[in-house]
Protein backbone atom coordinates (compact mmCIF):
# COMPACT_ATOMS: atom_id res chain seq x y z
CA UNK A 1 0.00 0.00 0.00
CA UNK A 2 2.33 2.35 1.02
CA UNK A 3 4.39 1.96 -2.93
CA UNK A 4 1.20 1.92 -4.54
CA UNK A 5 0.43 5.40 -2.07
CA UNK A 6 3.73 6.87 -3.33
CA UNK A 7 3.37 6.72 -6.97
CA UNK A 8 0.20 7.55 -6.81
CA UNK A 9 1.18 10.81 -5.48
CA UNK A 10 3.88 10.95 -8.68
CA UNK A 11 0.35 11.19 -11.16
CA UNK A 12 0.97 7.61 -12.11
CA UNK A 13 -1.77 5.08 -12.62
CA UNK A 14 -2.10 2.26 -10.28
CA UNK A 15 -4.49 -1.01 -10.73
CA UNK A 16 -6.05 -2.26 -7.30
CA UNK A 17 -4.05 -5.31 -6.32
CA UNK A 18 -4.15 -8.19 -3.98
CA UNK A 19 -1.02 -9.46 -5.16
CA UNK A 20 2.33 -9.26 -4.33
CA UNK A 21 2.69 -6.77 -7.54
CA UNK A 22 1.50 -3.23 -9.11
CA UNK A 23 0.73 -2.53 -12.39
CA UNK A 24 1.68 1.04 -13.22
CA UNK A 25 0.78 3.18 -15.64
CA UNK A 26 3.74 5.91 -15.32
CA UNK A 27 2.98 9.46 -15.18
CA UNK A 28 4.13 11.99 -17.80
CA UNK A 29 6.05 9.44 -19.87
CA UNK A 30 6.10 6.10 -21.10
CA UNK A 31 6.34 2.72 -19.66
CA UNK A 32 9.04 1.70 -22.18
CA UNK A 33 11.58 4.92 -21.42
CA UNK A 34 10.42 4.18 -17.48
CA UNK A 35 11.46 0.39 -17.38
CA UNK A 36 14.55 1.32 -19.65
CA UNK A 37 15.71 4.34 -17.28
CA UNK A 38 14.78 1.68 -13.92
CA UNK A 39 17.19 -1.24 -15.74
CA UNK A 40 19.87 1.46 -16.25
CA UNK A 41 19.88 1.89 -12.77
CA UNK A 42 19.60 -1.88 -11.70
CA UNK A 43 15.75 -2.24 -11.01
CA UNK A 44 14.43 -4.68 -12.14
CA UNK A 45 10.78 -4.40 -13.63
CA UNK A 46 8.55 -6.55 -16.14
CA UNK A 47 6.84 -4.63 -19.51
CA UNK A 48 4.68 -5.89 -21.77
CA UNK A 49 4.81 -3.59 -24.68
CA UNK A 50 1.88 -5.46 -26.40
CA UNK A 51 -1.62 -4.91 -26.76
CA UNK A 52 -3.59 -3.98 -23.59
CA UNK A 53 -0.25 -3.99 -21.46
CA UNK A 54 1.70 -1.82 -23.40
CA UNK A 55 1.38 1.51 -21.26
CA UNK A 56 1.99 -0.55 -17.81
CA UNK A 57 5.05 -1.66 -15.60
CA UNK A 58 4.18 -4.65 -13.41
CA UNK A 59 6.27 -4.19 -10.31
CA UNK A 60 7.00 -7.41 -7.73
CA UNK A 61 6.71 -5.89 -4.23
CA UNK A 62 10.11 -6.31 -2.59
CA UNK A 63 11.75 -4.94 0.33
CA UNK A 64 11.23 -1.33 1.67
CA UNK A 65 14.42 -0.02 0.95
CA UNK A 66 14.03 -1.63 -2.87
CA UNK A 67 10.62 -0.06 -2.87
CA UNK A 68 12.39 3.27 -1.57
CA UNK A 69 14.82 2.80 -4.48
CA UNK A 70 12.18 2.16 -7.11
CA UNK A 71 9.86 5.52 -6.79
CA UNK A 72 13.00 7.54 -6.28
CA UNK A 73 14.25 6.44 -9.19
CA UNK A 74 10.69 7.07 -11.09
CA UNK A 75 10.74 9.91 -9.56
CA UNK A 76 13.94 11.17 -11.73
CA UNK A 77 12.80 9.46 -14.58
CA UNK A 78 9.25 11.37 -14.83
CA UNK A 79 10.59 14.89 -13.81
C-alpha cells in the first residue's frame, strides 16, 4: 500500500491489487523509457509492450528499501 500510495502521489496510474505486484501506468512518460531508465539503474521491472499492457510496468513488491529505491528512481525518470 504504502508503494502503490507513493506513486500515486507521482500522477501515475495504479491497478487495485491483492497481489504481491502493481501494475503502473507511469505518469508523464512512457512505460518503455520508465522500465529502460529503472534497468539502467539496476531495477528490475517486467513490460509488456503489447496490446492492452503496453502503457503498464508490473512491479513485484520487494523490500522497503528496494521499494524506496524504485519511486526515487521514477521519480527522476518522470521529472
Amino acid at each position: 500500500d504504502r508503494t502503490a500510495a507513493a506513486l500515486a502521489a507521482l500522477g501515475c496510474t495504479v491497478c487495485p491489487s491483492a497481489t504481491n505486484f502493481l501494475f503502473v501506468k507511469p505518469a508523464r512518460t512512457t512505460a518503455a523509457a520508465v522500465f529502460a531508465g529503472l534497468r539502467d539503474n539496476g531495477i528490475l521491472v517486467r513490460y509488456f509492450p503489447k496490446g492492452r499492457t503496453g502503457d503498464y510496468l508490473r512491479i513485484s513488491v520487494g523490500t522497503n528499501s528496494e521499494m524506496d529505491a524504485l519511486v526515487t528512481t521514477m521519480q527522476e525518470l518522470m521529472a
